[in-house]
C-alpha atoms as a PDB file:
ATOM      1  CA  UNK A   1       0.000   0.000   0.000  1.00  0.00           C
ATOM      2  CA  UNK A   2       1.456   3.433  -1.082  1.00  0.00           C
ATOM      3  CA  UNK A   3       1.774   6.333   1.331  1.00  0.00           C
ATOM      4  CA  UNK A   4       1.510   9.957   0.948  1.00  0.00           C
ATOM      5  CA  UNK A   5       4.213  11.946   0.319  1.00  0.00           C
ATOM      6  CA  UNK A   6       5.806  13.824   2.837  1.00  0.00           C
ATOM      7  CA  UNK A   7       7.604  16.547   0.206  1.00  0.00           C
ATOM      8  CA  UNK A   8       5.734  18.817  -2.410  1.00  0.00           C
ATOM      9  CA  UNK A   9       2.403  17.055  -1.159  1.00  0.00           C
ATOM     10  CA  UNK A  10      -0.022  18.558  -2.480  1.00  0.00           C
ATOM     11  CA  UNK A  11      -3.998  17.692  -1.798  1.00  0.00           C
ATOM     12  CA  UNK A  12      -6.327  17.607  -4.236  1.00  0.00           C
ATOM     13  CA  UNK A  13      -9.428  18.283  -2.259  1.00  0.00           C
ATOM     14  CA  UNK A  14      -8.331  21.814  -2.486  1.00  0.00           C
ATOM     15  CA  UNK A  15      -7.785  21.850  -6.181  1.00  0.00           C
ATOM     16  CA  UNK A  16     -10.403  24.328  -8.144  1.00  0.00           C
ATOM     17  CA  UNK A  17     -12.983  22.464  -9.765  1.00  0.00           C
ATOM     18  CA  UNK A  18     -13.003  19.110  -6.759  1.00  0.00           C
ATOM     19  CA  UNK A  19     -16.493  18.584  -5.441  1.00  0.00           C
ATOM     20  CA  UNK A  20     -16.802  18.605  -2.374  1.00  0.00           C
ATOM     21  CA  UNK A  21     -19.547  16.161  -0.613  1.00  0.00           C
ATOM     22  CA  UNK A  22     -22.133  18.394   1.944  1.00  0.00           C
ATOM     23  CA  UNK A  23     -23.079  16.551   5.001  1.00  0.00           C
ATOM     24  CA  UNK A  24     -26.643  16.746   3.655  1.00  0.00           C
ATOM     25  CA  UNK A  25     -25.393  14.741   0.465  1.00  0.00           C
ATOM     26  CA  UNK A  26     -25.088  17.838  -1.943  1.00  0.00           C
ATOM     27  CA  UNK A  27     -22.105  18.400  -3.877  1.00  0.00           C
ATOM     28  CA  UNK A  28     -20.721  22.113  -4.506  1.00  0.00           C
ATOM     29  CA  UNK A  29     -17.330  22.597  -6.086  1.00  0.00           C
ATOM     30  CA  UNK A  30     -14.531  23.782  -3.594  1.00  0.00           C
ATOM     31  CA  UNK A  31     -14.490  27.359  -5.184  1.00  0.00           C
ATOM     32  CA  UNK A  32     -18.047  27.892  -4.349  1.00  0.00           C
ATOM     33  CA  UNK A  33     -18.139  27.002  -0.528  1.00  0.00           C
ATOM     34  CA  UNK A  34     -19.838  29.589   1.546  1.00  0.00           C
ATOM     35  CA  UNK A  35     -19.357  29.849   5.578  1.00  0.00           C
ATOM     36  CA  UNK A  36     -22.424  29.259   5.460  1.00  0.00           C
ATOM     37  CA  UNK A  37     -21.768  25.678   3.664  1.00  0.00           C
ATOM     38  CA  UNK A  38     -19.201  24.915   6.557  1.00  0.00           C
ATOM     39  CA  UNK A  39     -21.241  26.203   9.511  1.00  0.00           C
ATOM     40  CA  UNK A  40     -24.058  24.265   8.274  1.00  0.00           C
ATOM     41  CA  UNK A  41     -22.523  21.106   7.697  1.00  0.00           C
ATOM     42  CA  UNK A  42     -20.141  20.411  10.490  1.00  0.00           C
ATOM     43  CA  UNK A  43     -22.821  19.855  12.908  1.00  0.00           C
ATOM     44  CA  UNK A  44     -23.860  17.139  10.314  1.00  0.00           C
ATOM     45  CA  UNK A  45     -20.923  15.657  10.477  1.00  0.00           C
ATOM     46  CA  UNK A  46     -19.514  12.955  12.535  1.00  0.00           C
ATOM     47  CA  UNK A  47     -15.519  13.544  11.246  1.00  0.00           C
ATOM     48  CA  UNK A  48     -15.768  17.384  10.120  1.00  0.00           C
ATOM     49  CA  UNK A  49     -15.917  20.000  12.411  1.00  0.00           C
ATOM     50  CA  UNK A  50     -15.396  23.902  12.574  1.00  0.00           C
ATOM     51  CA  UNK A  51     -12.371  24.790  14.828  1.00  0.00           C
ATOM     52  CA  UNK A  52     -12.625  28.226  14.561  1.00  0.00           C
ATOM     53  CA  UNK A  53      -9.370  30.475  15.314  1.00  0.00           C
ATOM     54  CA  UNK A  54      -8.035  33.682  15.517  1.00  0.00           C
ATOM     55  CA  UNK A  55      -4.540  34.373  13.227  1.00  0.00           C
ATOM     56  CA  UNK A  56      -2.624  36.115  15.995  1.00  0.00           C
ATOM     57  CA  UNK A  57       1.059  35.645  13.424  1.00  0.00           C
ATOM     58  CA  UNK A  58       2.331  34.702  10.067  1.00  0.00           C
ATOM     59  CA  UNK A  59       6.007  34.593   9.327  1.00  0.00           C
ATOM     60  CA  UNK A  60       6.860  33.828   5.723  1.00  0.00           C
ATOM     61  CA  UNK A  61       9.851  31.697   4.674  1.00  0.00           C
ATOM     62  CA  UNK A  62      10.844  30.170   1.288  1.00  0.00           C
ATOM     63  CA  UNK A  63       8.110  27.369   0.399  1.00  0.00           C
ATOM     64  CA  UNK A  64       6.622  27.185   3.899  1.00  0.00           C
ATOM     65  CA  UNK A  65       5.027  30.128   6.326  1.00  0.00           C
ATOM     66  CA  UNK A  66       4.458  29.637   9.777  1.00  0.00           C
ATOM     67  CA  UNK A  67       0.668  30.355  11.200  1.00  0.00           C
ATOM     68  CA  UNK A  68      -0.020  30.930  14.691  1.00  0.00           C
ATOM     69  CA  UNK A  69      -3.345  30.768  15.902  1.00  0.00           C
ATOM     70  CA  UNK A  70      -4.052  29.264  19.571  1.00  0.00           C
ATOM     71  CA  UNK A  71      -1.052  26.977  18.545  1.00  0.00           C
ATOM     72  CA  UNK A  72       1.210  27.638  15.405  1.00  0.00           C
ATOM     73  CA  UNK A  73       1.074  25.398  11.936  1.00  0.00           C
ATOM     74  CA  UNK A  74       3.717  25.083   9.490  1.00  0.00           C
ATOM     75  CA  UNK A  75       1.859  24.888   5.951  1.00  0.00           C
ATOM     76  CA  UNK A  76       3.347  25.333   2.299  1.00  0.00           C
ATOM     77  CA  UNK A  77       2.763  29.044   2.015  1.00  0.00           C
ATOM     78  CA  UNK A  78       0.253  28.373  -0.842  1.00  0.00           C
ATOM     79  CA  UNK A  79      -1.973  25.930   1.361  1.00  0.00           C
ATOM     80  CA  UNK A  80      -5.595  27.699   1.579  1.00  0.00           C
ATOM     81  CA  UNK A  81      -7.449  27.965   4.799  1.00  0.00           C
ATOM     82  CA  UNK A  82     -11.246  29.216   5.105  1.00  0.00           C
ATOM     83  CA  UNK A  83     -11.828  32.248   6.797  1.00  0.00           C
ATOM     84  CA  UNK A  84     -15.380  32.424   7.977  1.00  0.00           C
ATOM     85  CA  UNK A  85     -16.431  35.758   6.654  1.00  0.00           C
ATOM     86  CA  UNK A  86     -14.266  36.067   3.832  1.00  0.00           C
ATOM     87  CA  UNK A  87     -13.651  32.559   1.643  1.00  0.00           C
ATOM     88  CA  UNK A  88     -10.241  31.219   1.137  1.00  0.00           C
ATOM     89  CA  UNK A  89      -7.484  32.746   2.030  1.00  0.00           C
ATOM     90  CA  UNK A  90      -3.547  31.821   1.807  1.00  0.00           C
ATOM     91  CA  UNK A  91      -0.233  32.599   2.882  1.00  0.00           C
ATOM     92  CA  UNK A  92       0.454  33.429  -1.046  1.00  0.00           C
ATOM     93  CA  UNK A  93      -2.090  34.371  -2.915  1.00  0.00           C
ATOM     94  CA  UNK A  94      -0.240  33.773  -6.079  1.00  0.00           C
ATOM     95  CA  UNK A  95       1.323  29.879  -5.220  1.00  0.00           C
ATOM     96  CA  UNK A  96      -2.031  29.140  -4.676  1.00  0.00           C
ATOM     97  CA  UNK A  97      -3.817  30.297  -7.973  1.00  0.00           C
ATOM     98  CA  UNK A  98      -0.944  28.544  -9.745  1.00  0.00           C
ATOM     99  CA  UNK A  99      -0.851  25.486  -7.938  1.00  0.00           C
ATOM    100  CA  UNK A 100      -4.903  24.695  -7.226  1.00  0.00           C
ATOM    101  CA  UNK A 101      -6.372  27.099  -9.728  1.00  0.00           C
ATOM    102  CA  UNK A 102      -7.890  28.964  -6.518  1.00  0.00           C
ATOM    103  CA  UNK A 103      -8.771  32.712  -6.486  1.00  0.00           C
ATOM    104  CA  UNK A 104      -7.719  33.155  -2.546  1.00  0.00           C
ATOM    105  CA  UNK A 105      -7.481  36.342  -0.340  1.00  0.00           C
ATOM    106  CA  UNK A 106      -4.090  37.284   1.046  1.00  0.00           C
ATOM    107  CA  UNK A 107      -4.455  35.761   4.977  1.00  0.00           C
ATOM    108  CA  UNK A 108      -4.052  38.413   7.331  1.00  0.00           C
ATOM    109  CA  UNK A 109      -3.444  38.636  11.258  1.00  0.00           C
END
């Protein structure tokens, strides 16, 4: 059985276009998720939930930034995270249209 990569991993649920499975059975392609599709769901849901968080820093290095929130993260800086509120956001704005085809906000403390 094959494992995931541990270098230049990079998922494909966030890729533009992947449908993403509601937890009332609807599908809705990643682009178009509301907060109101992940407020609405997670209660749904017996494996998603909505851990919501404050950005408090965010300290850019090469190909990685490092996110604080309640406790710090270290994603690829083009890795998107929802911000309720707003839509998807990213460390780089840029990586991420080129690498998932996502429009994404710049993420912001």
């Amino acid at each position: 059985m094959g494992k995931l990569p541990t270098k230049n991993y990079i998922p494909s649920h966030f890729m533009k276009g992947t449908l993403i499975q509601m937890a009332n059975g609807r599908l809705k392609k990643v682009e178009d998720l509301s907060s109101d599709d992940f407020l609405l769901s997670a209660p749904l849901s017996r494996v998603f939930n909505i851990d919501t968080s404050v950005v408090v820093e965010i300290a850019k290095a090469s190909t990685l930034a490092r996110v604080t929130f309640a406790a710090t993260i270290e994603p690829q800086l083009e890795l998107p995270f929802f911000v309720l509120g707003k839509g998807w956001s990213s460390c780089d704005p840029h990586r991420t249209q080129a690498t998932y085809g996502l429009e994404v906000q710049q993420l912001k403390v």
